[in-house]
PDB file of N, CA and C in Angstrom:
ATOM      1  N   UNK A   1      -1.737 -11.959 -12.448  1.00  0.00           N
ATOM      2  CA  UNK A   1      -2.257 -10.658 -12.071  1.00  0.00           C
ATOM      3  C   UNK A   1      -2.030 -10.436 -10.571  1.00  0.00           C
ATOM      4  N   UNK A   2      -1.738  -9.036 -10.214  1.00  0.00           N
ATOM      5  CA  UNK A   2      -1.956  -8.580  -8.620  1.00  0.00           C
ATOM      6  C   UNK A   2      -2.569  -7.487  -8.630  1.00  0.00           C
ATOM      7  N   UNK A   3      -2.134  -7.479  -6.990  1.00  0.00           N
ATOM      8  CA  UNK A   3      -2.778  -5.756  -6.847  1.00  0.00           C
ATOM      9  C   UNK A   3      -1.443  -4.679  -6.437  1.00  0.00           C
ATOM     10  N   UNK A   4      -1.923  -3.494  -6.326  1.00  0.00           N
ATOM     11  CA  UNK A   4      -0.601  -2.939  -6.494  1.00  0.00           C
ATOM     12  C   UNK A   4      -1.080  -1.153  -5.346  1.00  0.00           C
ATOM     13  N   UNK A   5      -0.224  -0.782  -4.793  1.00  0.00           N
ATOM     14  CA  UNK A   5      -0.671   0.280  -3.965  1.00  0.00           C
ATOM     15  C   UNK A   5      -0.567   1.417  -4.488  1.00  0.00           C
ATOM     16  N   UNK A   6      -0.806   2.362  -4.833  1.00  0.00           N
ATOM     17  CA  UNK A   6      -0.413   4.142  -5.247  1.00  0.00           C
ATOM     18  C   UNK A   6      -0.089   4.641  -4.258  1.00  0.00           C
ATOM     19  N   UNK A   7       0.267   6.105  -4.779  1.00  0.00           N
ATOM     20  CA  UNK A   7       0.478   6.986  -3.847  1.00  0.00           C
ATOM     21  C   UNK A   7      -0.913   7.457  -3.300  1.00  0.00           C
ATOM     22  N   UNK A   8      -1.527   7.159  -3.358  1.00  0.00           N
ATOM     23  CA  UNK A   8      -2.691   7.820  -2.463  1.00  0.00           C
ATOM     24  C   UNK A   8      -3.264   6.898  -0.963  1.00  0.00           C
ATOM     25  N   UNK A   9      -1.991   6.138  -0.773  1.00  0.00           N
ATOM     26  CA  UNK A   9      -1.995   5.429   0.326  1.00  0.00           C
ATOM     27  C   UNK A   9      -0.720   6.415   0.952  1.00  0.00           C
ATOM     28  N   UNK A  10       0.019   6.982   0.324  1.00  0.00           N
ATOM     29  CA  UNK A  10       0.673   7.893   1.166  1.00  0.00           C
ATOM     30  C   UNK A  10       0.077   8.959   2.307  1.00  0.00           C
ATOM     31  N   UNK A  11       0.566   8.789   3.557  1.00  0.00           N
ATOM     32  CA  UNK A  11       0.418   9.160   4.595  1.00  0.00           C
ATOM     33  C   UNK A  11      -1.226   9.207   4.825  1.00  0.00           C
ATOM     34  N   UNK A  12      -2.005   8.401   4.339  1.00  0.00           N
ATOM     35  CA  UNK A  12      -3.207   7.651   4.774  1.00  0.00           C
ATOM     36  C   UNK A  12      -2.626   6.865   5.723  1.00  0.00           C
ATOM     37  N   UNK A  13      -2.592   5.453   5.226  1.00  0.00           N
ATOM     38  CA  UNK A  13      -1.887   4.403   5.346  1.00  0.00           C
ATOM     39  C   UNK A  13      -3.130   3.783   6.600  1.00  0.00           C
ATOM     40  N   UNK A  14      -4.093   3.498   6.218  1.00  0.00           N
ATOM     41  CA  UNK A  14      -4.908   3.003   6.857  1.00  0.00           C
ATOM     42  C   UNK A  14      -4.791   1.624   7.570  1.00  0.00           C
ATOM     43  N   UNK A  15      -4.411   0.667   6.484  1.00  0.00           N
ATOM     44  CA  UNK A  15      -4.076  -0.883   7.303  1.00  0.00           C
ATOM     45  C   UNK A  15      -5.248  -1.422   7.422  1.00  0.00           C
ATOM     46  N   UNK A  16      -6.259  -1.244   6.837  1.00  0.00           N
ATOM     47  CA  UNK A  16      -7.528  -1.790   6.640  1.00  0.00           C
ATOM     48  C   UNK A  16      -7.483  -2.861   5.858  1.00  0.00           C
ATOM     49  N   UNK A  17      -6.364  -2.976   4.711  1.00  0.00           N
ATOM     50  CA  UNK A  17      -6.072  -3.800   3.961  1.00  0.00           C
ATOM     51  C   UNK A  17      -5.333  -4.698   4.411  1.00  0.00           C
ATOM     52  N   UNK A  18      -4.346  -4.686   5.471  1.00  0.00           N
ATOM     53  CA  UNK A  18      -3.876  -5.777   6.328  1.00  0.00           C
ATOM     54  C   UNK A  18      -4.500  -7.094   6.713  1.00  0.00           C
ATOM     55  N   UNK A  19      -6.314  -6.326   7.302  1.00  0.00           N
ATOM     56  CA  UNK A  19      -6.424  -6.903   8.110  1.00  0.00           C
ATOM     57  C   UNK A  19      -7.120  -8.496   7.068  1.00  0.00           C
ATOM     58  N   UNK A  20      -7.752  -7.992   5.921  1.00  0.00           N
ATOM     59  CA  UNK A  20      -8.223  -9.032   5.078  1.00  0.00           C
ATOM     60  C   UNK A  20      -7.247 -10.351   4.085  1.00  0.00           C
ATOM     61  N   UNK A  21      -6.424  -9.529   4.162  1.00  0.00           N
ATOM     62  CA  UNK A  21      -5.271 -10.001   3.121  1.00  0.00           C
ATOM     63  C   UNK A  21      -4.958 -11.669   3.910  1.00  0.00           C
ATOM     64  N   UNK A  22      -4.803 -12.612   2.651  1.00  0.00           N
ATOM     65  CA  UNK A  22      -4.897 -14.273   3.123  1.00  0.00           C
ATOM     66  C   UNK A  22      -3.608 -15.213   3.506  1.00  0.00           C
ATOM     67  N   UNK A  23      -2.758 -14.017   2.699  1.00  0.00           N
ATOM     68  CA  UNK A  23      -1.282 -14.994   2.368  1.00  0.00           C
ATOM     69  C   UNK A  23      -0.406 -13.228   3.134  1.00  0.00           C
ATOM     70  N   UNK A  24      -0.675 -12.544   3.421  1.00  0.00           N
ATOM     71  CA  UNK A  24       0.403 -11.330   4.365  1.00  0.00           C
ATOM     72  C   UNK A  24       1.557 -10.644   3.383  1.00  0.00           C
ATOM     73  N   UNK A  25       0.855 -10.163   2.276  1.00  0.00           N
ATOM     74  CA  UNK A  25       1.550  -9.699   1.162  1.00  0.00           C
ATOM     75  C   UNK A  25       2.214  -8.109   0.956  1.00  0.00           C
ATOM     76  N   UNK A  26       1.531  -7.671   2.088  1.00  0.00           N
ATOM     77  CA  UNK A  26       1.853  -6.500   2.513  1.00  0.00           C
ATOM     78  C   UNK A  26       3.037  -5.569   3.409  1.00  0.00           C
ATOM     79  N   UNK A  27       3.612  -4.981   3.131  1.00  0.00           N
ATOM     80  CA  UNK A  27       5.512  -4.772   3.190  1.00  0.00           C
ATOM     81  C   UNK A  27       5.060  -2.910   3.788  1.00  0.00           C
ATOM     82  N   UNK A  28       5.366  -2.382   4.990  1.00  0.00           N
ATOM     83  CA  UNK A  28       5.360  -1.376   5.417  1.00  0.00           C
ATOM     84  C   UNK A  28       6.395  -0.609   4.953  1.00  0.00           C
ATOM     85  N   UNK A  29       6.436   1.208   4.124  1.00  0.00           N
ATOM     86  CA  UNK A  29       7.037   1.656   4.393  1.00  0.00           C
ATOM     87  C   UNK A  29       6.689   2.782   5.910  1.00  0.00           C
ATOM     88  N   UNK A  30       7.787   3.530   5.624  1.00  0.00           N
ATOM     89  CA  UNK A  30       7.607   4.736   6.950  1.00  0.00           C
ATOM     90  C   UNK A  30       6.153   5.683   6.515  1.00  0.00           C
ATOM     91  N   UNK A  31       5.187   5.504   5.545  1.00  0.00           N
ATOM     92  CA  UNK A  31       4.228   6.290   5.366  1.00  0.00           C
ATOM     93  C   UNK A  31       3.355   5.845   4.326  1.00  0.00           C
ATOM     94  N   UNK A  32       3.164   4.579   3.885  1.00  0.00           N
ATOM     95  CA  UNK A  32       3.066   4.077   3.371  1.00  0.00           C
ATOM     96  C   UNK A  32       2.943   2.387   3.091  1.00  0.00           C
ATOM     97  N   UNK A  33       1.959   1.993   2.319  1.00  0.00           N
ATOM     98  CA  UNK A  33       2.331   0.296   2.307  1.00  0.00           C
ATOM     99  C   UNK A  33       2.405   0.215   0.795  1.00  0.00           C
ATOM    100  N   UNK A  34       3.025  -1.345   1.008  1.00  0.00           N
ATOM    101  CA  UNK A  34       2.886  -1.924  -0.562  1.00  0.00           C
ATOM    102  C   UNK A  34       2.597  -3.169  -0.614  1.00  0.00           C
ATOM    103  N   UNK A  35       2.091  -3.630  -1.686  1.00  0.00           N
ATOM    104  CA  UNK A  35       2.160  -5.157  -2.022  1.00  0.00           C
ATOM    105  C   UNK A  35       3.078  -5.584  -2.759  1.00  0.00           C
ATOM    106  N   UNK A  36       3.535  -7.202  -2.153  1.00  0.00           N
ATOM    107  CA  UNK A  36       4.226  -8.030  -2.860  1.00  0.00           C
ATOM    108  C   UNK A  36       3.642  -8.679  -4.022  1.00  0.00           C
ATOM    109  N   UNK A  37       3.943  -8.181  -5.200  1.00  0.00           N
ATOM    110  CA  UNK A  37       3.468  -8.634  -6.362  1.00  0.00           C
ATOM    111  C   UNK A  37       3.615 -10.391  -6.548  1.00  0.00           C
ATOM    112  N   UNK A  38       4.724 -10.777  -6.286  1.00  0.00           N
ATOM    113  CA  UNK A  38       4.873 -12.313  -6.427  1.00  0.00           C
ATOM    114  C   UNK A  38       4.016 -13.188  -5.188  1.00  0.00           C
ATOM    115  N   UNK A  39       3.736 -12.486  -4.410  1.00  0.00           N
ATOM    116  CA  UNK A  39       3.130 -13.239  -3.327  1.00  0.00           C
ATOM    117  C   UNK A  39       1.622 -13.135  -3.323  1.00  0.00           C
ATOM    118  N   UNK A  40       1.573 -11.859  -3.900  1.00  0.00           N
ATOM    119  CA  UNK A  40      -0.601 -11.669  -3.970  1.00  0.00           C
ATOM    120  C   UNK A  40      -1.014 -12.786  -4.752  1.00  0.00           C
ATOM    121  N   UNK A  41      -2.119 -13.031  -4.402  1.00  0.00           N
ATOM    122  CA  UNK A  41      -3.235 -14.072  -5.092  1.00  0.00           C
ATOM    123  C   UNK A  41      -3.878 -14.002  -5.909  1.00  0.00           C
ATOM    124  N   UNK A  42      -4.291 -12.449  -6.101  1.00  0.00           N
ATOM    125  CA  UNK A  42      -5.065 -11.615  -7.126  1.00  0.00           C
ATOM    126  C   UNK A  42      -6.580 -12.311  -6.129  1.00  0.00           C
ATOM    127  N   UNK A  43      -6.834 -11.953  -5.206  1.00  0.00           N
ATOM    128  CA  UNK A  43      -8.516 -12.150  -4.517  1.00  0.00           C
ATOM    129  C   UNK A  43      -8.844 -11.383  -4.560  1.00  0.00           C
ATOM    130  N   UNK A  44      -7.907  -9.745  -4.469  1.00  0.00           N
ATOM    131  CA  UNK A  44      -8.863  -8.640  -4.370  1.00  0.00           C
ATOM    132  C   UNK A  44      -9.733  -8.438  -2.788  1.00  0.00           C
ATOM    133  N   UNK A  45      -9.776  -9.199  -2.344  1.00  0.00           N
ATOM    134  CA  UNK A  45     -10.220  -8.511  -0.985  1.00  0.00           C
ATOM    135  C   UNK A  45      -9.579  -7.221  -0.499  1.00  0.00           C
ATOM    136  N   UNK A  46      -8.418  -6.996  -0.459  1.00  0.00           N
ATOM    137  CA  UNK A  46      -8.031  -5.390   0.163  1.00  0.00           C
ATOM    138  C   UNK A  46      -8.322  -4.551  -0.593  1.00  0.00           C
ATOM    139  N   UNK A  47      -9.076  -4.413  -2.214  1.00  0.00           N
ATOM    140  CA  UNK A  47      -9.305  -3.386  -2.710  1.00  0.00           C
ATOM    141  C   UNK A  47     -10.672  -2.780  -2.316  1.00  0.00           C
ATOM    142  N   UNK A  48     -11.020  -3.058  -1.803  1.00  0.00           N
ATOM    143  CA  UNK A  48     -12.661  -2.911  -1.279  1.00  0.00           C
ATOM    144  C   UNK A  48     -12.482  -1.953   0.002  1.00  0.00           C
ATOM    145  N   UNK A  49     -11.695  -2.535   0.693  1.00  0.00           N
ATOM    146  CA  UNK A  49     -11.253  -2.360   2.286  1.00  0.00           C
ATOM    147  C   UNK A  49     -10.466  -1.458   2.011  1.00  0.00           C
ATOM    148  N   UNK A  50      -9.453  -0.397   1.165  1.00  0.00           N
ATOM    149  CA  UNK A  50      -9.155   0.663   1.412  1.00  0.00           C
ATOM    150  C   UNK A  50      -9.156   1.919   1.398  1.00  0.00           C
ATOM    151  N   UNK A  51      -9.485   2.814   2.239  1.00  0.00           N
ATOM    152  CA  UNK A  51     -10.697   4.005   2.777  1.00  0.00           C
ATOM    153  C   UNK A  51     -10.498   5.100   1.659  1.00  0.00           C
ATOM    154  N   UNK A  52      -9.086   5.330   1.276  1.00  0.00           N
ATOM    155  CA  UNK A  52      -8.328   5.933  -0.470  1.00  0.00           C
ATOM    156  C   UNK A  52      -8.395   5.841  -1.773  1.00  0.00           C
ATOM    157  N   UNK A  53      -8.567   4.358  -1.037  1.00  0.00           N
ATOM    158  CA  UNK A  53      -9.188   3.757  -2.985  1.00  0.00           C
ATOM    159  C   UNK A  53      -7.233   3.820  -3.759  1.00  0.00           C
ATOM    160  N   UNK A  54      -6.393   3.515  -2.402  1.00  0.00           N
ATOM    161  CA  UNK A  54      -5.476   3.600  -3.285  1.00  0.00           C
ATOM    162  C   UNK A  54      -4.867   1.881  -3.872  1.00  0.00           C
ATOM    163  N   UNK A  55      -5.438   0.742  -3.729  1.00  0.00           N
ATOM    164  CA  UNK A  55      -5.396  -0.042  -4.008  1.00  0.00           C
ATOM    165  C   UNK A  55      -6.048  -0.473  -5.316  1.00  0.00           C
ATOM    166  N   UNK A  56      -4.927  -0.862  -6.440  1.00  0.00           N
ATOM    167  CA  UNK A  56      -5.716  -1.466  -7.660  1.00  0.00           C
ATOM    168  C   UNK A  56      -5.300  -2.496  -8.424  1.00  0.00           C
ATOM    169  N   UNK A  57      -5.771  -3.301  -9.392  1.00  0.00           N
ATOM    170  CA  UNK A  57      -5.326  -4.353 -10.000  1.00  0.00           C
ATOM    171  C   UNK A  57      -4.379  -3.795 -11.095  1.00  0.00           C
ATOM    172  N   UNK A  58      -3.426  -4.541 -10.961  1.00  0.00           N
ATOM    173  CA  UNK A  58      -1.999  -4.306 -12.357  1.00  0.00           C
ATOM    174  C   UNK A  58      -2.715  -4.317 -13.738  1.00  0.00           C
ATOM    175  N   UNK A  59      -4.022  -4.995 -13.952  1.00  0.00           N
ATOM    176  CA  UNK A  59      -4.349  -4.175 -15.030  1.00  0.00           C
ATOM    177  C   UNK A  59      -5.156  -3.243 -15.839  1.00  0.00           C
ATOM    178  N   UNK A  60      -5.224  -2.310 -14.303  1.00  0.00           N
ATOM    179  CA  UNK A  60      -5.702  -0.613 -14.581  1.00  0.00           C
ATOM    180  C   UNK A  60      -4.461  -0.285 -15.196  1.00  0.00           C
ATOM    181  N   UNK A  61      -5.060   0.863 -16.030  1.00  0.00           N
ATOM    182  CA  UNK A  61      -3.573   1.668 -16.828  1.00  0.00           C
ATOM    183  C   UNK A  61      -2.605   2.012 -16.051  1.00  0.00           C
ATOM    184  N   UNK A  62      -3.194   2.999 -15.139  1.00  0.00           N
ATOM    185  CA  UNK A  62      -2.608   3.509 -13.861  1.00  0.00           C
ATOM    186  C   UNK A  62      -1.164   2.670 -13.362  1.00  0.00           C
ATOM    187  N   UNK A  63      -1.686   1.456 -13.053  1.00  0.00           N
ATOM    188  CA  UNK A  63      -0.799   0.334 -12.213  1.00  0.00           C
ATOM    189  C   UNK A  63       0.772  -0.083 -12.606  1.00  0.00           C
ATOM    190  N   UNK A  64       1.048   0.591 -14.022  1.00  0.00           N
ATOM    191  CA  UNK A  64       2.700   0.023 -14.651  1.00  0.00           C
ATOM    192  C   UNK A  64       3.951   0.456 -14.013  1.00  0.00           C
ATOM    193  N   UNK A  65       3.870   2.068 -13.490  1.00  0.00           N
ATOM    194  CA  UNK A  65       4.426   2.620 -12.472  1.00  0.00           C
ATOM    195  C   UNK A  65       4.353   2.129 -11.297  1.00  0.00           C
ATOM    196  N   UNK A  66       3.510   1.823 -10.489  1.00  0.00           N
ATOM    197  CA  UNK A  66       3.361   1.652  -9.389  1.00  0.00           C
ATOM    198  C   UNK A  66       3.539  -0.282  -9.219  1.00  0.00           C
ATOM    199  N   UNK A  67       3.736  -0.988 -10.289  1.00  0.00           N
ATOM    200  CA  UNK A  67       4.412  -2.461 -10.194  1.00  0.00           C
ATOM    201  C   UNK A  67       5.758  -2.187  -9.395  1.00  0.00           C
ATOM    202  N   UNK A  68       6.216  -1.753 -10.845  1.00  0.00           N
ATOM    203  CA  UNK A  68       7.948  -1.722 -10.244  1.00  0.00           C
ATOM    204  C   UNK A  68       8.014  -1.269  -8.442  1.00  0.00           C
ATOM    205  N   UNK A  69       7.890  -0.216  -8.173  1.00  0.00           N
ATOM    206  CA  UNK A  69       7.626   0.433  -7.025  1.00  0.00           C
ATOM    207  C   UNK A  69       6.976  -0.243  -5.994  1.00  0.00           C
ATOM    208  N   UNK A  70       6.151  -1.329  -6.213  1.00  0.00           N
ATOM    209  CA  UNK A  70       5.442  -2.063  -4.948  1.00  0.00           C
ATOM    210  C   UNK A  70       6.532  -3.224  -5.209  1.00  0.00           C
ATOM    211  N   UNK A  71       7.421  -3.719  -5.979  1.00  0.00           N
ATOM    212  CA  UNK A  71       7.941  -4.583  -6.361  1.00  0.00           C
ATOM    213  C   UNK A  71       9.547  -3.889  -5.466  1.00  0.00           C
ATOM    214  N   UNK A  72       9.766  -2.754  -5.599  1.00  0.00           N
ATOM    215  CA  UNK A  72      11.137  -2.678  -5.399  1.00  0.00           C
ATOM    216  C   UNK A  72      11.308  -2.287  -3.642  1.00  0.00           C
ATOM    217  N   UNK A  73       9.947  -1.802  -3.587  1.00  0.00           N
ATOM    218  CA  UNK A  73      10.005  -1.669  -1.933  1.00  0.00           C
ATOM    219  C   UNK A  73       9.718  -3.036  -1.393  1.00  0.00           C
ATOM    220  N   UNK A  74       8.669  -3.902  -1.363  1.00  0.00           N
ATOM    221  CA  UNK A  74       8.618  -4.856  -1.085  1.00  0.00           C
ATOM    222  C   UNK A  74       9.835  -5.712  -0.498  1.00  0.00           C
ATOM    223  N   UNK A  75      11.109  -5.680  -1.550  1.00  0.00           N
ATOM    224  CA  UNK A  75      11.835  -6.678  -0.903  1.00  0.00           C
ATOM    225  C   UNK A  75      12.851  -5.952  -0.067  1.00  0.00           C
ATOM    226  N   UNK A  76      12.600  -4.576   0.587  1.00  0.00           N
ATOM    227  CA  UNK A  76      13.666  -3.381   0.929  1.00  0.00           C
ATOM    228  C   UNK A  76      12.395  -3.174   3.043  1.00  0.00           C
ATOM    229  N   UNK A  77      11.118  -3.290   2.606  1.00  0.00           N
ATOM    230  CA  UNK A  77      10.630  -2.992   4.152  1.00  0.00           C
ATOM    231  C   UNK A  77      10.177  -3.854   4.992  1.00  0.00           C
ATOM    232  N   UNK A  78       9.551  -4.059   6.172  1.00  0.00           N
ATOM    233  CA  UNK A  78       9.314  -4.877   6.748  1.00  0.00           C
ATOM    234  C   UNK A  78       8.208  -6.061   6.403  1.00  0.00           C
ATOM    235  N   UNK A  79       7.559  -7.014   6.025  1.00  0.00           N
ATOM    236  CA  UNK A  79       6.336  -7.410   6.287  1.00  0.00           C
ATOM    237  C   UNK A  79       5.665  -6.930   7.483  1.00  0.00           C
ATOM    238  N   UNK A  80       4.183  -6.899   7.240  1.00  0.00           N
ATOM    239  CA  UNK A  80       3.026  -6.754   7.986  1.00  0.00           C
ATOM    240  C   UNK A  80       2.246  -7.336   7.853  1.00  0.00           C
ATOM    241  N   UNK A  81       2.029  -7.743   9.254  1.00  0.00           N
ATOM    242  CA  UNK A  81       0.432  -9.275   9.047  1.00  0.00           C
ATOM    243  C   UNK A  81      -0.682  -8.319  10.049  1.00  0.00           C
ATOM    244  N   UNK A  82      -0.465  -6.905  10.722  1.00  0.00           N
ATOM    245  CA  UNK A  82      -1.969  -6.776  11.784  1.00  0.00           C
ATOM    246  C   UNK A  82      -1.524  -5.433  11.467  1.00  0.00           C
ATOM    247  N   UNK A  83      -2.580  -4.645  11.355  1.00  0.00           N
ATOM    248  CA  UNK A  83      -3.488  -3.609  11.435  1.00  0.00           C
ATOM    249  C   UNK A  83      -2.833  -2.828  12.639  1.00  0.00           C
ATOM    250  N   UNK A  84      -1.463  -1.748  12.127  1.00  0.00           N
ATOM    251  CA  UNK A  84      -1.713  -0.814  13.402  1.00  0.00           C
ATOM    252  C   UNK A  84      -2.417   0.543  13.308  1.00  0.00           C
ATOM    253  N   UNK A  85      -1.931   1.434  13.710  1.00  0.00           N
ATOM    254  CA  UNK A  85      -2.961   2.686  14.184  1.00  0.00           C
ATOM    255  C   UNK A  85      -2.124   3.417  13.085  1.00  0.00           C
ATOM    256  N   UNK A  86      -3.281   3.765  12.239  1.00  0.00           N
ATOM    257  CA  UNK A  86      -3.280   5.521  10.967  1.00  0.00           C
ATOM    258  C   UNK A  86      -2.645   6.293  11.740  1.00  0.00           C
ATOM    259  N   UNK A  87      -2.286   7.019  10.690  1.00  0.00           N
ATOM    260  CA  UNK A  87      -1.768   8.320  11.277  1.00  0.00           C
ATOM    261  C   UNK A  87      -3.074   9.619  11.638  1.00  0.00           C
ATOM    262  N   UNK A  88      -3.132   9.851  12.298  1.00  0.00           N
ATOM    263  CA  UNK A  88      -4.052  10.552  13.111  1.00  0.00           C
ATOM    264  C   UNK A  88      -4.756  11.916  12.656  1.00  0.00           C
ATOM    265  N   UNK A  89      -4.136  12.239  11.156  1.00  0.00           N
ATOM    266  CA  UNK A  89      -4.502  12.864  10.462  1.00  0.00           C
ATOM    267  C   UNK A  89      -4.662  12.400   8.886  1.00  0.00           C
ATOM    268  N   UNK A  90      -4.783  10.844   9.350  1.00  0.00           N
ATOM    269  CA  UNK A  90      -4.819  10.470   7.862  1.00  0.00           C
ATOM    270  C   UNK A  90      -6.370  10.708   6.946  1.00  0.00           C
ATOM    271  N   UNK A  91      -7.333  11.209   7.012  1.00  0.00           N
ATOM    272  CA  UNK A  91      -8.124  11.863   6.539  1.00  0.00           C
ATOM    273  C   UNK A  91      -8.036  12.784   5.813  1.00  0.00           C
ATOM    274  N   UNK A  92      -7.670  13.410   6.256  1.00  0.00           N
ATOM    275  CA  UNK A  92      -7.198  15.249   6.024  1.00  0.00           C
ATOM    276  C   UNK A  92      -5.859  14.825   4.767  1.00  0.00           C
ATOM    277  N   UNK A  93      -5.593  13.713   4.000  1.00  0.00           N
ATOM    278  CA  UNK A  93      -4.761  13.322   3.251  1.00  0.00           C
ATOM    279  C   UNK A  93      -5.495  12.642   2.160  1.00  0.00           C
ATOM    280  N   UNK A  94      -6.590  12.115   2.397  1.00  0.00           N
ATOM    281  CA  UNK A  94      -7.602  11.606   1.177  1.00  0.00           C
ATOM    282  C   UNK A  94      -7.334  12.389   0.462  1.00  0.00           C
ATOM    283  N   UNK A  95      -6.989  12.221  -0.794  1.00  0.00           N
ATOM    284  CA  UNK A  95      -7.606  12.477  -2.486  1.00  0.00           C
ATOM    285  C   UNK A  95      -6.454  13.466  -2.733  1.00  0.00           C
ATOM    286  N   UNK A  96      -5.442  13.887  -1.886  1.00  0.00           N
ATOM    287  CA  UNK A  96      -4.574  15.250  -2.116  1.00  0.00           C
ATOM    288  C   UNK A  96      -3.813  14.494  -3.318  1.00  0.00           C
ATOM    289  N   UNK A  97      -3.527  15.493  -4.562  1.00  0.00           N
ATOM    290  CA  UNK A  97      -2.740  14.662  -6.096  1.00  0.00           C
ATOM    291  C   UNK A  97      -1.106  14.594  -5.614  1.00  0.00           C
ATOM    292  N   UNK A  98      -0.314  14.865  -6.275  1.00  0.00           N
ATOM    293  CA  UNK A  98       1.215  13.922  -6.381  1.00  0.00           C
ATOM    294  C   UNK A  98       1.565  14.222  -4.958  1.00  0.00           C
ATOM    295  N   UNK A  99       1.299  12.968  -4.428  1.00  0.00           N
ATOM    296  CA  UNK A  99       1.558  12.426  -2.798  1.00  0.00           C
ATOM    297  C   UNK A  99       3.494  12.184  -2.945  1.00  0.00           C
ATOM    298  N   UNK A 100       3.434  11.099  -4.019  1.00  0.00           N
ATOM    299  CA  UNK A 100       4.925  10.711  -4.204  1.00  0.00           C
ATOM    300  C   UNK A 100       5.809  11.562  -4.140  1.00  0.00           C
ATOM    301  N   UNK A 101       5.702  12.571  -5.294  1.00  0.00           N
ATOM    302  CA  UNK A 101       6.836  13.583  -5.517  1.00  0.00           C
ATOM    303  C   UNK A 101       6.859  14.348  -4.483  1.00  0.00           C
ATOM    304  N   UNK A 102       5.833  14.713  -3.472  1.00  0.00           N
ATOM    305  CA  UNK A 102       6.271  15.472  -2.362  1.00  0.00           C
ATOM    306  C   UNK A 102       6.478  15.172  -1.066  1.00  0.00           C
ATOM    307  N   UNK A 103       5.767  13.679  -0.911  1.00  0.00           N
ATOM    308  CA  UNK A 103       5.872  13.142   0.374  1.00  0.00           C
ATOM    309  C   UNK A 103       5.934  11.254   0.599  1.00  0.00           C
ATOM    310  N   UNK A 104       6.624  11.241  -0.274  1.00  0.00           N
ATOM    311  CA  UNK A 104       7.243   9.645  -0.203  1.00  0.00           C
ATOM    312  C   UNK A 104       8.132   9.890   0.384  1.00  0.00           C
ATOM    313  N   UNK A 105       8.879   8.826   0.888  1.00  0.00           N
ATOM    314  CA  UNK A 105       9.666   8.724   1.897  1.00  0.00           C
ATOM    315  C   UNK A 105      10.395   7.548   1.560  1.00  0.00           C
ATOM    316  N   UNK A 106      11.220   6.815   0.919  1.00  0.00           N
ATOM    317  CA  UNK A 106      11.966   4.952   0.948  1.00  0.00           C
ATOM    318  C   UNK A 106      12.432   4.305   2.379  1.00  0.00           C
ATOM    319  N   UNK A 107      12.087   5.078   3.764  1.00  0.00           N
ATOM    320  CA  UNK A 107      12.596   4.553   4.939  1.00  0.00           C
ATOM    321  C   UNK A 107      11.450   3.589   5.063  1.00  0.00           C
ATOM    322  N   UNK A 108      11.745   2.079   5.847  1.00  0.00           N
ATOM    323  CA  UNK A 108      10.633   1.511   6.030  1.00  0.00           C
ATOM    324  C   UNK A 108      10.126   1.656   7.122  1.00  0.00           C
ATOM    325  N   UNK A 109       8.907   0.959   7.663  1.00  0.00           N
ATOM    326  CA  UNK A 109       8.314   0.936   8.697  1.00  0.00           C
ATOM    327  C   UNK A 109       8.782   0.294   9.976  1.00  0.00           C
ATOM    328  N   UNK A 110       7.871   0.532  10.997  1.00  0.00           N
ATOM    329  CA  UNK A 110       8.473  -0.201  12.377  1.00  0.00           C
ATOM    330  C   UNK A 110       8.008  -1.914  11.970  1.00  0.00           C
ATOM    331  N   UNK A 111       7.505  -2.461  11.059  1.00  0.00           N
ATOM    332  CA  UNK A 111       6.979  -3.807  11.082  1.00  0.00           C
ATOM    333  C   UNK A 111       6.350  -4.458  12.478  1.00  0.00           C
ATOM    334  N   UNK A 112       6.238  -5.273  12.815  1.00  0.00           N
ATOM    335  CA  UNK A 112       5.578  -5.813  13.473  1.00  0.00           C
ATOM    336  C   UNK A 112       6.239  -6.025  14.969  1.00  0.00           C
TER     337      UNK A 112
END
């Protein structure tokens, strides 16, 4: 079992979940994070810690889409081990519905 990110970490992208995470399973895109499915532990500590609630275990229904996708970015963006700075309007992005289809992005992040 893992955990797996949605789109409702799109252009949140808090990094709250960075900061708990044990083994650094977490892969930046440009607006966005994901988890490395082969590398999570299944502890669940970052699901608690993210302010979206877009973090969930692979076996919510939800999660079959969003495997592949934390799986295919993962080995395409940077790792991240520390907590940088939200985007400054990432509030004002809570709870908005299909994040993906209108504002995903596949460029990765600045990493570390």
């Amino acid at each position: 079992m893992t955990y797996v990110v949605t789109e409702d970490c799109i252009k949140c992208k808090y990094m709250d979940c960075i900061e708990v995470c044990p083994v650094d399973c977490f892969y930046e895109g440009e607006n966005m994070l994901v988890i490395h499915p082969d590398e999570c532990i299944d502890c669940g500590v970052c699901e608690p810690e993210c302010p979206p609630a877009a973090i969930i275990p692979d076996s919510d229904s939800r999660a079959e889409r969003w495997l592949k996708m934390n799986t295919d970015f993962s080995l395409k963006w940077p790792n991240i081990t520390r907590k940088g700075t939200p985007p400054a309007d990432a509030d004002a992005w809570k709870g908005v519905p299909d994040k993906f289809a209108k504002y995903f992005t596949p460029n990765p992040g600045k990493g570390e």
